[in-house]
C-alpha atoms as a PDB file:
ATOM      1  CA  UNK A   1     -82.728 -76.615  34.782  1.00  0.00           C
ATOM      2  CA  UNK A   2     -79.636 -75.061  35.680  1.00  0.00           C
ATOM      3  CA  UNK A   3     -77.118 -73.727  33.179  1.00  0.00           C
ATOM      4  CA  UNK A   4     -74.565 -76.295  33.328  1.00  0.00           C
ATOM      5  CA  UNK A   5     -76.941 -79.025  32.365  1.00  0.00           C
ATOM      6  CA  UNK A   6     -78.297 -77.374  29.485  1.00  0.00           C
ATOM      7  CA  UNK A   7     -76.554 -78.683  26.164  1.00  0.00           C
ATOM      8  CA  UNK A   8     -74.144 -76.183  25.104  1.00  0.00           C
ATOM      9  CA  UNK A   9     -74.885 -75.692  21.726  1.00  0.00           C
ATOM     10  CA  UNK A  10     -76.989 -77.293  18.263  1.00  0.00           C
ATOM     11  CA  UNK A  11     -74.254 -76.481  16.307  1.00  0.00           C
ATOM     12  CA  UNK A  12     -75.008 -76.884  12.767  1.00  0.00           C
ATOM     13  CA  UNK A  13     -71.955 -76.501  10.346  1.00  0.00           C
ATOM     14  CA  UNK A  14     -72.174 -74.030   7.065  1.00  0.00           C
ATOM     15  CA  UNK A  15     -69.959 -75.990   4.630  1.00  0.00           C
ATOM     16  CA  UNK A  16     -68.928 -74.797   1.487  1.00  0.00           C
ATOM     17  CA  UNK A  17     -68.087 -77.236  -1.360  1.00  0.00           C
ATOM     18  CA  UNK A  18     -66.256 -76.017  -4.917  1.00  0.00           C
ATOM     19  CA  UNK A  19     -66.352 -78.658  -6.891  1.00  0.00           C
ATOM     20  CA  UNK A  20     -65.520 -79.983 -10.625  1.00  0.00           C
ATOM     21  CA  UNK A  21     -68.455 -79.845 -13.322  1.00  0.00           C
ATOM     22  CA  UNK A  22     -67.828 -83.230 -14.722  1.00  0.00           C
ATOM     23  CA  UNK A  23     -67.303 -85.921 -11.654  1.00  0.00           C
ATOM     24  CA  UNK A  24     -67.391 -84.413  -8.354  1.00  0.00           C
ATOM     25  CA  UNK A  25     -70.714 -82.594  -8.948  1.00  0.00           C
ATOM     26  CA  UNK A  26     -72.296 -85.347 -11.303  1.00  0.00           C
ATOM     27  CA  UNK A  27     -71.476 -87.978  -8.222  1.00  0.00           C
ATOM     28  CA  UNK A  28     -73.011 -85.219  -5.620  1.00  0.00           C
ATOM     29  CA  UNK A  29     -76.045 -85.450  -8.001  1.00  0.00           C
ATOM     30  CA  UNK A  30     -76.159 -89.374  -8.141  1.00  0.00           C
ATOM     31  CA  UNK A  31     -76.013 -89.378  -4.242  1.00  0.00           C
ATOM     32  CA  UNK A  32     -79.041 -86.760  -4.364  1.00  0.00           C
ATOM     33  CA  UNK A  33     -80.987 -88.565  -6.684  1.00  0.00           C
ATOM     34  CA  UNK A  34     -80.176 -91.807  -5.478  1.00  0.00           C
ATOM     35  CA  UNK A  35     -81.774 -90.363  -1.986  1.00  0.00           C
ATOM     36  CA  UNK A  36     -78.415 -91.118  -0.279  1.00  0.00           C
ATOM     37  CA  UNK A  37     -78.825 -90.418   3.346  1.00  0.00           C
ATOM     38  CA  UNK A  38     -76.184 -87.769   3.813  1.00  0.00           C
ATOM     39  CA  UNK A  39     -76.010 -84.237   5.448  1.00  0.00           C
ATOM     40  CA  UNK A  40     -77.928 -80.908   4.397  1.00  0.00           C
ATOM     41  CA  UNK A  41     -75.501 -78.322   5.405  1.00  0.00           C
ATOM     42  CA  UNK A  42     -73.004 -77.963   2.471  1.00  0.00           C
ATOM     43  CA  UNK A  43     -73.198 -75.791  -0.315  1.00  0.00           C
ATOM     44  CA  UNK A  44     -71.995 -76.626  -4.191  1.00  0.00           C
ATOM     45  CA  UNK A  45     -70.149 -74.197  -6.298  1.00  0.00           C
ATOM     46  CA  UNK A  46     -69.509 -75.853  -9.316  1.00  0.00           C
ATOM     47  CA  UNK A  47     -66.436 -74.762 -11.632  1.00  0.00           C
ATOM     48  CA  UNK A  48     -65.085 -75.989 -14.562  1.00  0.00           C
ATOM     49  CA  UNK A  49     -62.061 -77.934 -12.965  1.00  0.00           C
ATOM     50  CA  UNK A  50     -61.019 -77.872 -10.137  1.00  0.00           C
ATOM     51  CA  UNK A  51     -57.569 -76.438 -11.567  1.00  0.00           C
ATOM     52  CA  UNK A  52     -59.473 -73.640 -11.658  1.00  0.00           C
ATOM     53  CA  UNK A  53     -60.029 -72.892  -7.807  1.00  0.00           C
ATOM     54  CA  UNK A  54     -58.001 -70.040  -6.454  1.00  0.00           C
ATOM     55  CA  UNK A  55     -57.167 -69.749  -2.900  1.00  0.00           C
ATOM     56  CA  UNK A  56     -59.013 -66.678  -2.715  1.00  0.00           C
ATOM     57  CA  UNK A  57     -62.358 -68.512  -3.268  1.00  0.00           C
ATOM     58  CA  UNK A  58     -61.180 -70.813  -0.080  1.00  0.00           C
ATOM     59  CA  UNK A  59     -60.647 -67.622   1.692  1.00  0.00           C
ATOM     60  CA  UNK A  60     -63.776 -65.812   0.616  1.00  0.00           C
ATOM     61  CA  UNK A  61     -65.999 -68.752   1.609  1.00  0.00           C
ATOM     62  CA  UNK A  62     -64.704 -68.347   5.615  1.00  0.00           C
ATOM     63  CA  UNK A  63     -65.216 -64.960   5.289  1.00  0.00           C
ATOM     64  CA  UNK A  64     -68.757 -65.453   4.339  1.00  0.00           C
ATOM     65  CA  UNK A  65     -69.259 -67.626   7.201  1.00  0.00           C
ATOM     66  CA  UNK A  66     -68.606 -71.054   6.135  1.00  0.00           C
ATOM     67  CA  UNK A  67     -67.231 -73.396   8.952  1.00  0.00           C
ATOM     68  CA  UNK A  68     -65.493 -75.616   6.683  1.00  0.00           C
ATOM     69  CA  UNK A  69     -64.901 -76.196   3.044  1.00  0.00           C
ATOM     70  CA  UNK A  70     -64.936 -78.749   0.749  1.00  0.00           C
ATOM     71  CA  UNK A  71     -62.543 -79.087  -2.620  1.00  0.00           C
ATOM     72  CA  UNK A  72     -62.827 -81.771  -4.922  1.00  0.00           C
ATOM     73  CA  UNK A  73     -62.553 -83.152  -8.303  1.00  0.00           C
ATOM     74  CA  UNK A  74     -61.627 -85.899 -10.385  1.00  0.00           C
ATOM     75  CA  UNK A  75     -59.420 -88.468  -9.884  1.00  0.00           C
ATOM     76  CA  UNK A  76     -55.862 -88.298 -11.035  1.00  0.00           C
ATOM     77  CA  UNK A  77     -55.557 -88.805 -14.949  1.00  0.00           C
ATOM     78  CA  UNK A  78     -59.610 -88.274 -15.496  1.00  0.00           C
ATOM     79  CA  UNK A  79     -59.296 -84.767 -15.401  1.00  0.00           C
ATOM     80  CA  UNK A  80     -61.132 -83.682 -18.496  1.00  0.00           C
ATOM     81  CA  UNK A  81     -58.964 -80.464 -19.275  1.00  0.00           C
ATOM     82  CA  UNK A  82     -56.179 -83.202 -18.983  1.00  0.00           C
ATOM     83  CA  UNK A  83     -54.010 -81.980 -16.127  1.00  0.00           C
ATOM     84  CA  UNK A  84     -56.314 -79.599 -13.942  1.00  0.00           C
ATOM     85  CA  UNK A  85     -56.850 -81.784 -10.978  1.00  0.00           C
ATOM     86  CA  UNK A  86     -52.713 -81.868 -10.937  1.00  0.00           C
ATOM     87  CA  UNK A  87     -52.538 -77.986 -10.676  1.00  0.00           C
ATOM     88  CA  UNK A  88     -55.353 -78.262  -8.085  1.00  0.00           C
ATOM     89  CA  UNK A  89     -53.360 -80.442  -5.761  1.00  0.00           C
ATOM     90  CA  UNK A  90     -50.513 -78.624  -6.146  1.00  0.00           C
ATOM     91  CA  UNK A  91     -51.943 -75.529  -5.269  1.00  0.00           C
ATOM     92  CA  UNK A  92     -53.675 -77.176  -2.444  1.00  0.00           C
ATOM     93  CA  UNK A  93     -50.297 -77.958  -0.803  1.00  0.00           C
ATOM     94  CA  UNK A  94     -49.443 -74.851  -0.940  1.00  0.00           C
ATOM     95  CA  UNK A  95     -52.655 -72.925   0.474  1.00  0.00           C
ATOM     96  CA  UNK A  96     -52.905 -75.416   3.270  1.00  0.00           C
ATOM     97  CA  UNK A  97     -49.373 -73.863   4.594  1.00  0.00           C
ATOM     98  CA  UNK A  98     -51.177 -70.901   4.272  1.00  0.00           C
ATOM     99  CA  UNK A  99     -53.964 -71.396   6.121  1.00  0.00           C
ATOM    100  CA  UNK A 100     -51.819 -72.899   9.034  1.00  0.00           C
ATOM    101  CA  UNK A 101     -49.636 -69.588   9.280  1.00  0.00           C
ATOM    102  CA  UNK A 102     -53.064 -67.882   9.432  1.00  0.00           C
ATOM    103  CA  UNK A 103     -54.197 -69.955  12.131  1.00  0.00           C
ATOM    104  CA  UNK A 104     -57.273 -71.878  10.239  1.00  0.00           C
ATOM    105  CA  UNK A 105     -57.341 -75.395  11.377  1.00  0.00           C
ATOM    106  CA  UNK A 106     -56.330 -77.465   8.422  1.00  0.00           C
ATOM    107  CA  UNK A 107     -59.240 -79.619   9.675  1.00  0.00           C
ATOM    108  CA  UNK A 108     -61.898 -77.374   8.233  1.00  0.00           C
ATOM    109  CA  UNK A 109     -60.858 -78.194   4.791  1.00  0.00           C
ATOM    110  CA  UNK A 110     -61.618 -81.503   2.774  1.00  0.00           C
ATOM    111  CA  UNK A 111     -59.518 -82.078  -0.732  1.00  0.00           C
ATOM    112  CA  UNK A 112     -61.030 -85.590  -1.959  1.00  0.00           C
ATOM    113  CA  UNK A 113     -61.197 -86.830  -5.907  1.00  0.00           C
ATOM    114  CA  UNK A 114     -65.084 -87.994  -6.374  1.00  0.00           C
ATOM    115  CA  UNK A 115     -65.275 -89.387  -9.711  1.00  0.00           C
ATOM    116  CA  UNK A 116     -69.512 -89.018 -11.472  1.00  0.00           C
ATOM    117  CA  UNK A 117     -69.992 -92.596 -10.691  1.00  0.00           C
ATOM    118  CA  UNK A 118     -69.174 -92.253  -7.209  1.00  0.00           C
ATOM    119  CA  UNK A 119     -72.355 -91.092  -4.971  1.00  0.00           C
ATOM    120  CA  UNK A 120     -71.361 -93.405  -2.189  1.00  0.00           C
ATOM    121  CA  UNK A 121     -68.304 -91.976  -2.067  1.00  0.00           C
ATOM    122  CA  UNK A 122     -69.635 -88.059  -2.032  1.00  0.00           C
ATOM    123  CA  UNK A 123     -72.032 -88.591   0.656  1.00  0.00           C
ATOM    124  CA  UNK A 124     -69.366 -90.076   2.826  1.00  0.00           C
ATOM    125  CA  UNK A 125     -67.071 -87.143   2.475  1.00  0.00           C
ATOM    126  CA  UNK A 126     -69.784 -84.885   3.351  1.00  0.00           C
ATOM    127  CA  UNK A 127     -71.272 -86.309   6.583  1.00  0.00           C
ATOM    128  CA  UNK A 128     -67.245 -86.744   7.569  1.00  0.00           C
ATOM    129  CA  UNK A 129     -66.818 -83.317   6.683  1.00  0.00           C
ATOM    130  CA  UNK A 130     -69.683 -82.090   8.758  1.00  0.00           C
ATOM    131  CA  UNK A 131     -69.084 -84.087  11.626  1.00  0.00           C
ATOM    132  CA  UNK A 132     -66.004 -83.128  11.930  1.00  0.00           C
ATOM    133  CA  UNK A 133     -66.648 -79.233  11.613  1.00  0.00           C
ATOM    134  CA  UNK A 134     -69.157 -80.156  14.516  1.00  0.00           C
ATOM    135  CA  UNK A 135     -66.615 -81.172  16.851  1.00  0.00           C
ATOM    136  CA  UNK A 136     -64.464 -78.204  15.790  1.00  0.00           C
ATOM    137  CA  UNK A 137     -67.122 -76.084  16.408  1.00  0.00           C
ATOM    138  CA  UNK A 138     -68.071 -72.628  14.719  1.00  0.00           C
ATOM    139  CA  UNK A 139     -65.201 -70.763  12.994  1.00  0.00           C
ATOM    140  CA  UNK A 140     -65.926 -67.162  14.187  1.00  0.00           C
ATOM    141  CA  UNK A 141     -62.083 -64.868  13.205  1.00  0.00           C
ATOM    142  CA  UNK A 142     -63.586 -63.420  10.205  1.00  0.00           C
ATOM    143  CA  UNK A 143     -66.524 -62.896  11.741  1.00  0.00           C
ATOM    144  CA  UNK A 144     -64.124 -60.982  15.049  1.00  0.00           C
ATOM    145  CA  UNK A 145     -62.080 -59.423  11.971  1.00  0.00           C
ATOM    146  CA  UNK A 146     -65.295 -57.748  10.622  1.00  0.00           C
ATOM    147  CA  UNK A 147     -66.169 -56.414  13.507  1.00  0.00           C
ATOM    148  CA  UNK A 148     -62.490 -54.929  14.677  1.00  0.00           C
ATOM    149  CA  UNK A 149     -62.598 -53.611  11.169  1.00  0.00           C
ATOM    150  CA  UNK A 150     -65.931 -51.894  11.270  1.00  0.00           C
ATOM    151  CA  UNK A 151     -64.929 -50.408  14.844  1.00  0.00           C
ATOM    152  CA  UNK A 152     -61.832 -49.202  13.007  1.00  0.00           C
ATOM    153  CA  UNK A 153     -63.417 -47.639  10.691  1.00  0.00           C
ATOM    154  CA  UNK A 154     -65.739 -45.935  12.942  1.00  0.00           C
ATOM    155  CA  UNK A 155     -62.957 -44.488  15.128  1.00  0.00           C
ATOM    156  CA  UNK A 156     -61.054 -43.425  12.448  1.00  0.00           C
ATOM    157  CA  UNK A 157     -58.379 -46.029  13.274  1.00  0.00           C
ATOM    158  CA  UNK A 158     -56.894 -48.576  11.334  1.00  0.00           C
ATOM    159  CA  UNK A 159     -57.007 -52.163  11.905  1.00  0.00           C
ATOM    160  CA  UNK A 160     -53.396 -52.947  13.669  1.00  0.00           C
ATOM    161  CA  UNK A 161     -51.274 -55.461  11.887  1.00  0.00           C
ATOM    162  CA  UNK A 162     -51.325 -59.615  14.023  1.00  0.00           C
ATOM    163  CA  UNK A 163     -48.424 -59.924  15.759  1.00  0.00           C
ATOM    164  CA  UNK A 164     -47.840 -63.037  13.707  1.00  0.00           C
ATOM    165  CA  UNK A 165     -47.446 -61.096  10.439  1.00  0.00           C
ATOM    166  CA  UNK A 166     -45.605 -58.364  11.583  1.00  0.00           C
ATOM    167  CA  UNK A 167     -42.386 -59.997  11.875  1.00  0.00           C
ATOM    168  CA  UNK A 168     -42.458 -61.243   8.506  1.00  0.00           C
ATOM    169  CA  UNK A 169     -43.446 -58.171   7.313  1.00  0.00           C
ATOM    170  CA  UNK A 170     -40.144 -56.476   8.945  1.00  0.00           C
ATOM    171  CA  UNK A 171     -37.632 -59.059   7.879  1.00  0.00           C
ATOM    172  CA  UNK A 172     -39.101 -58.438   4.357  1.00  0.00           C
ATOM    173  CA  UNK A 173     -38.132 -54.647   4.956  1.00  0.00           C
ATOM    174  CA  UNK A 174     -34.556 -55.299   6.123  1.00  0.00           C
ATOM    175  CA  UNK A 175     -33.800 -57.451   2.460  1.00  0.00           C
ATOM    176  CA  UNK A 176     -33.046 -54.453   0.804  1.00  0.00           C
END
């Protein structure tokens, strides 16, 4: 068999999922125990609230080699520290911007409310979620950023600043 005809890759997406202590991760659990057919590649964190995810966390879990991330929580007005899932969208507006000025696809992240009676509903945001992550394929710049970094620090060079950033960074300068 030549190598055209071989398939190009099994692709299996690492998925990350923070999600909410009292309805996202009780409704993961219902779709687990209810044997719900769904896929095997994501990964819970559970917090609190989801008010309580940072963008860092988002950020760390690429760098660690997830493909694709999951966030999600109660519904709007079940929150059960009242207003968390609120500061959680909020925030999520805001981090998708920046993930799109640092080139992420804002396809690899999922933000859905999964309330604890709501397996159905879990297991069909995580076999959309990993589908789709398929067809994006592996996310590999952290794993190229690693690597320029370690050569970096090798050489005794530093790792130069993206062209993309360095603009900002200047007209940031000139404002004083």
């Amino acid at each position: 068999m030549s190598e055209m005809t071989e398939p190009i890759n099994d692709f299996e997406p690492r998925i990350t999922a923070f999600v909410c202590n009292w309805c996202t991760y009780t409704g993961a659990d219902m779709a687990g125990t209810s044997r719900m057919h769904m896929a095997s590649n994501v990964r819970i964190i559970r917090l609190p609230c989801t008010g309580r995810i940072d963008a860092l966390f988002i950020i760390k879990a690429f760098e660690r080699g997830a493909d694709g991330v999951i966030v999600s929580g109660c519904h709007p007005a079940d929150c059960h520290y009242t207003a968390g899932n609120y500061h959680a969208r909020r925030r999520f507006i805001v981090f998708r911007e920046l993930l799109g000025f640092m080139g992420v696809d804002l396809g690899r992240v999922t933000f859905s409310w999964v309330s604890a009676g709501e397996g159905a509903k879990w297991r069909d945001v995580v076999n959309e979620t990993v589908e789709r992550i398929r067809e994006l394929g592996p996310f590999d710049a952290y794993h190229d950023l690693a690597l320029r970094q370690a050569a970096g620090a090798a050489s005794g060079t530093s790792l130069d600043v993206p062209d993309v950033v360095a603009p900002v960074v200047a007209e940031a300068g000139d404002a004083s």
